[in-house]
Every structure is written in C-alpha cells, then in structure tokens.
C-alpha atoms as a PDB file:
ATOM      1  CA  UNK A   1     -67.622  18.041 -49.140  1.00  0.00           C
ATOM      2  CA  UNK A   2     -65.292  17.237 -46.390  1.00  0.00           C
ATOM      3  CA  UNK A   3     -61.907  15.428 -47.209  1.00  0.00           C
ATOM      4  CA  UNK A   4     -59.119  14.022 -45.283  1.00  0.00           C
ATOM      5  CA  UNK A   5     -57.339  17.551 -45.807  1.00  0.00           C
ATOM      6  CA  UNK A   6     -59.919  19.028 -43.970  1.00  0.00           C
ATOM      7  CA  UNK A   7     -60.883  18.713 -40.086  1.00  0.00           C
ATOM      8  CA  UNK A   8     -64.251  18.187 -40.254  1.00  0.00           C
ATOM      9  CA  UNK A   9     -66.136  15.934 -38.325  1.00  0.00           C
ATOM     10  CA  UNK A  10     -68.454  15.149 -41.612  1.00  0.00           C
ATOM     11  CA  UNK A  11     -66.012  13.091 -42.384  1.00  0.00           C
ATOM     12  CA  UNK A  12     -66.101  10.763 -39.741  1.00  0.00           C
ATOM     13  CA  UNK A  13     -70.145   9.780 -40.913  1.00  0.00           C
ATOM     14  CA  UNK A  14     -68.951   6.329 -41.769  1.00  0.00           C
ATOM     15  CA  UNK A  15     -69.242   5.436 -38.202  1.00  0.00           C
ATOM     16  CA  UNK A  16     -72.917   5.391 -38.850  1.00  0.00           C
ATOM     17  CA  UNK A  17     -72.510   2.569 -41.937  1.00  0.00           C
ATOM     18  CA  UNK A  18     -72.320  -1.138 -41.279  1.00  0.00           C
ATOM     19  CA  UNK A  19     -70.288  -2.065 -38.397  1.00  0.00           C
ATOM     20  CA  UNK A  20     -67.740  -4.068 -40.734  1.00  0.00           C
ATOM     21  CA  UNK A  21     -67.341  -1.315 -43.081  1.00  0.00           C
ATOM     22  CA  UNK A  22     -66.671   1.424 -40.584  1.00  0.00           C
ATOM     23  CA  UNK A  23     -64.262  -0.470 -38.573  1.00  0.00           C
ATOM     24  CA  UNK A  24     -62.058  -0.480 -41.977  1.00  0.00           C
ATOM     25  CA  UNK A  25     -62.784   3.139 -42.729  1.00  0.00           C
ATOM     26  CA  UNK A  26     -62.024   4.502 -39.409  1.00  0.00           C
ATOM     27  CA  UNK A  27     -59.148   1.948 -39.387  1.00  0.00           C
ATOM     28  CA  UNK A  28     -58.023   3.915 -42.710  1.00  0.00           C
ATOM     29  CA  UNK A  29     -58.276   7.248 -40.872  1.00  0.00           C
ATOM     30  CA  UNK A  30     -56.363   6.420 -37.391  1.00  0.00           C
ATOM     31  CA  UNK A  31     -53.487   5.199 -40.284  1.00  0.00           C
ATOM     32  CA  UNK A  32     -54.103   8.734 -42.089  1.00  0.00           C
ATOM     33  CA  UNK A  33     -53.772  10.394 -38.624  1.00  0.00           C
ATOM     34  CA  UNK A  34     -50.617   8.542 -37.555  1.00  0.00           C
ATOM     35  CA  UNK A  35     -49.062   9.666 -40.910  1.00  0.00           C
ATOM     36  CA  UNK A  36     -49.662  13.283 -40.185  1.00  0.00           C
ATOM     37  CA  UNK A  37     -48.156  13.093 -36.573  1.00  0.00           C
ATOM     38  CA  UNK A  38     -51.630  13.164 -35.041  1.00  0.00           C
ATOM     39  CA  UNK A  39     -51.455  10.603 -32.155  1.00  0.00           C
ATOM     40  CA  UNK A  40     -54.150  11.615 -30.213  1.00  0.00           C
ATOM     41  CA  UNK A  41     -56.302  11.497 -33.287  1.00  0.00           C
ATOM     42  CA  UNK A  42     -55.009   8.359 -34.515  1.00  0.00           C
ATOM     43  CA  UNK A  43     -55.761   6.181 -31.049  1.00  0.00           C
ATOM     44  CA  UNK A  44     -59.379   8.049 -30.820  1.00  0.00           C
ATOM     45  CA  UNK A  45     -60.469   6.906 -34.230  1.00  0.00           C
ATOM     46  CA  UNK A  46     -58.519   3.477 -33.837  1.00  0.00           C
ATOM     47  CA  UNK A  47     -60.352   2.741 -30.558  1.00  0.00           C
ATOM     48  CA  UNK A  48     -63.668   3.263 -32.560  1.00  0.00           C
ATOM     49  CA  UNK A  49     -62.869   1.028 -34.934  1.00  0.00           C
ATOM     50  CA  UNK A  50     -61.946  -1.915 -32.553  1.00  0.00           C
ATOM     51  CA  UNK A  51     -65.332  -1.143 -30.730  1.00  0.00           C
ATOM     52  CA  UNK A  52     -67.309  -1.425 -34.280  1.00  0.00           C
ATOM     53  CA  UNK A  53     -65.251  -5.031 -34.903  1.00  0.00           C
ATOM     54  CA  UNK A  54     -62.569  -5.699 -32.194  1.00  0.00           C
ATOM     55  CA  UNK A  55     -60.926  -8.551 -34.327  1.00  0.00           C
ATOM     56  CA  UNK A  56     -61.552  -7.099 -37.849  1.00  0.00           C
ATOM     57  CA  UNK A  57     -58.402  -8.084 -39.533  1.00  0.00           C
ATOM     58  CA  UNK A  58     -57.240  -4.495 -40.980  1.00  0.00           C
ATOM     59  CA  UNK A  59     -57.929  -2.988 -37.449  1.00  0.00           C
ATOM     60  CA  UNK A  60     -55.560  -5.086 -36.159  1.00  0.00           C
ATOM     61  CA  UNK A  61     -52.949  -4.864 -38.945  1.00  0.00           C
ATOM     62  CA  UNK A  62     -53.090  -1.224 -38.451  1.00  0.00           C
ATOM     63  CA  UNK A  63     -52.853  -0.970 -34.545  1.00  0.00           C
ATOM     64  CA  UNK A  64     -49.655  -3.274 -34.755  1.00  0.00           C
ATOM     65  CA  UNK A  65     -48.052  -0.469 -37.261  1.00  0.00           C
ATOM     66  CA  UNK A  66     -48.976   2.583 -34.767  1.00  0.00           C
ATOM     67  CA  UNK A  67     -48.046   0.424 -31.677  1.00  0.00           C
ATOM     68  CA  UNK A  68     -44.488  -0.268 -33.163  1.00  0.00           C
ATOM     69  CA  UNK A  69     -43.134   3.261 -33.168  1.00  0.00           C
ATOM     70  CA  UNK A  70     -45.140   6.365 -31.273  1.00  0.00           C
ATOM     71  CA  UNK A  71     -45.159   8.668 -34.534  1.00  0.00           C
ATOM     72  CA  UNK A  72     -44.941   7.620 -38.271  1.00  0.00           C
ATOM     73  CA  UNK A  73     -41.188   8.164 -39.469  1.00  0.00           C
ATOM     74  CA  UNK A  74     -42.660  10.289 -42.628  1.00  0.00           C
ATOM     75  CA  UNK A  75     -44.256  12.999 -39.649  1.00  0.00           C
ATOM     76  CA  UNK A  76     -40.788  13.106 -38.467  1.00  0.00           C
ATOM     77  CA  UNK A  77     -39.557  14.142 -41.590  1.00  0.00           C
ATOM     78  CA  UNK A  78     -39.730  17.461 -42.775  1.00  0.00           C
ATOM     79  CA  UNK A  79     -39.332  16.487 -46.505  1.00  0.00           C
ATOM     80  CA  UNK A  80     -41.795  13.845 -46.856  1.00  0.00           C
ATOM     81  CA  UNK A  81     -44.291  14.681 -44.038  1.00  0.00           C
ATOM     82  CA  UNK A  82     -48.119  15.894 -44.888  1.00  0.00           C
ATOM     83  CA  UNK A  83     -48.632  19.308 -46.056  1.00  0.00           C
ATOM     84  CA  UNK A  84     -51.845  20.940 -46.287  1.00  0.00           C
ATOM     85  CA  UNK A  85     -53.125  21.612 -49.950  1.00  0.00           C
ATOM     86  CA  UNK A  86     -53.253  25.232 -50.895  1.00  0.00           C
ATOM     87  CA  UNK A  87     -55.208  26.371 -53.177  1.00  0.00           C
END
C-alpha cells in the first residue's frame, strides 16, 4: 500500500479517477509536497490538477497558498517540518 510517506508513484493512481475528483486529490498532494519543501514536486502535481479542472475551486485555493511564499514556513523549520516515519 503506498502512502504519502512513501515515494511511490502508486500513489498518484487517482489521476486515472474522475476528472473532478483527481484535480482535488492531486491538489491535496502538490499542498502535501509544498509542506515537505518539495517544490518541484509540488508545481508537477499542481499543474496536473489544473489540466484535470483548470478552475476547480480547491486547485485554485491551493496554487494561491504555494504562489505566496516559494517554500512552506513549516519546511523551513527544523522543529515542525516533515519527518519520515520510522518504524
């Protein structure tokens, strides 16, 4: 089972569900992405979700929150910022 803790590209299969659906999903993961630092990741998966729905209303609300600032302030932070899970 592939999880957001894990690379995988299995996890990117709801590209393949409705259109609607995966722009929100994918719109989820660019979000996830920016959180971790992952910029490069986060535009990819963005720009697939504005190609699924371009004017999908959480696509947009989450482009405006990665446009604003070029890495999440919680990456930044050592403290607060994503660690893998061990275990």
């Amino acid at each position: 089972m592939a999880t957001l803790d894990r690379q995988d590209p299995e996890y990117l299969y709801v590209a393949m569900g409705p259109r609607e659906t995966a722009a929100g999903a994918l719109a989820v993961l660019a979000y996830v992405s920016w959180l971790r630092g992952q910029g490069t990741q986060s535009d990819e998966r963005l720009a697939l979700a504005k190609a699924c729905v371009p004017c999908h209303a959480h696509v947009r609300a989450v482009s405006a929150m990665i446009r604003a600032t070029s890495v999440a302030v919680v990456a930044a932070d050592l403290d607060l910022s994503w660690k893998p899970v061990k275990g």
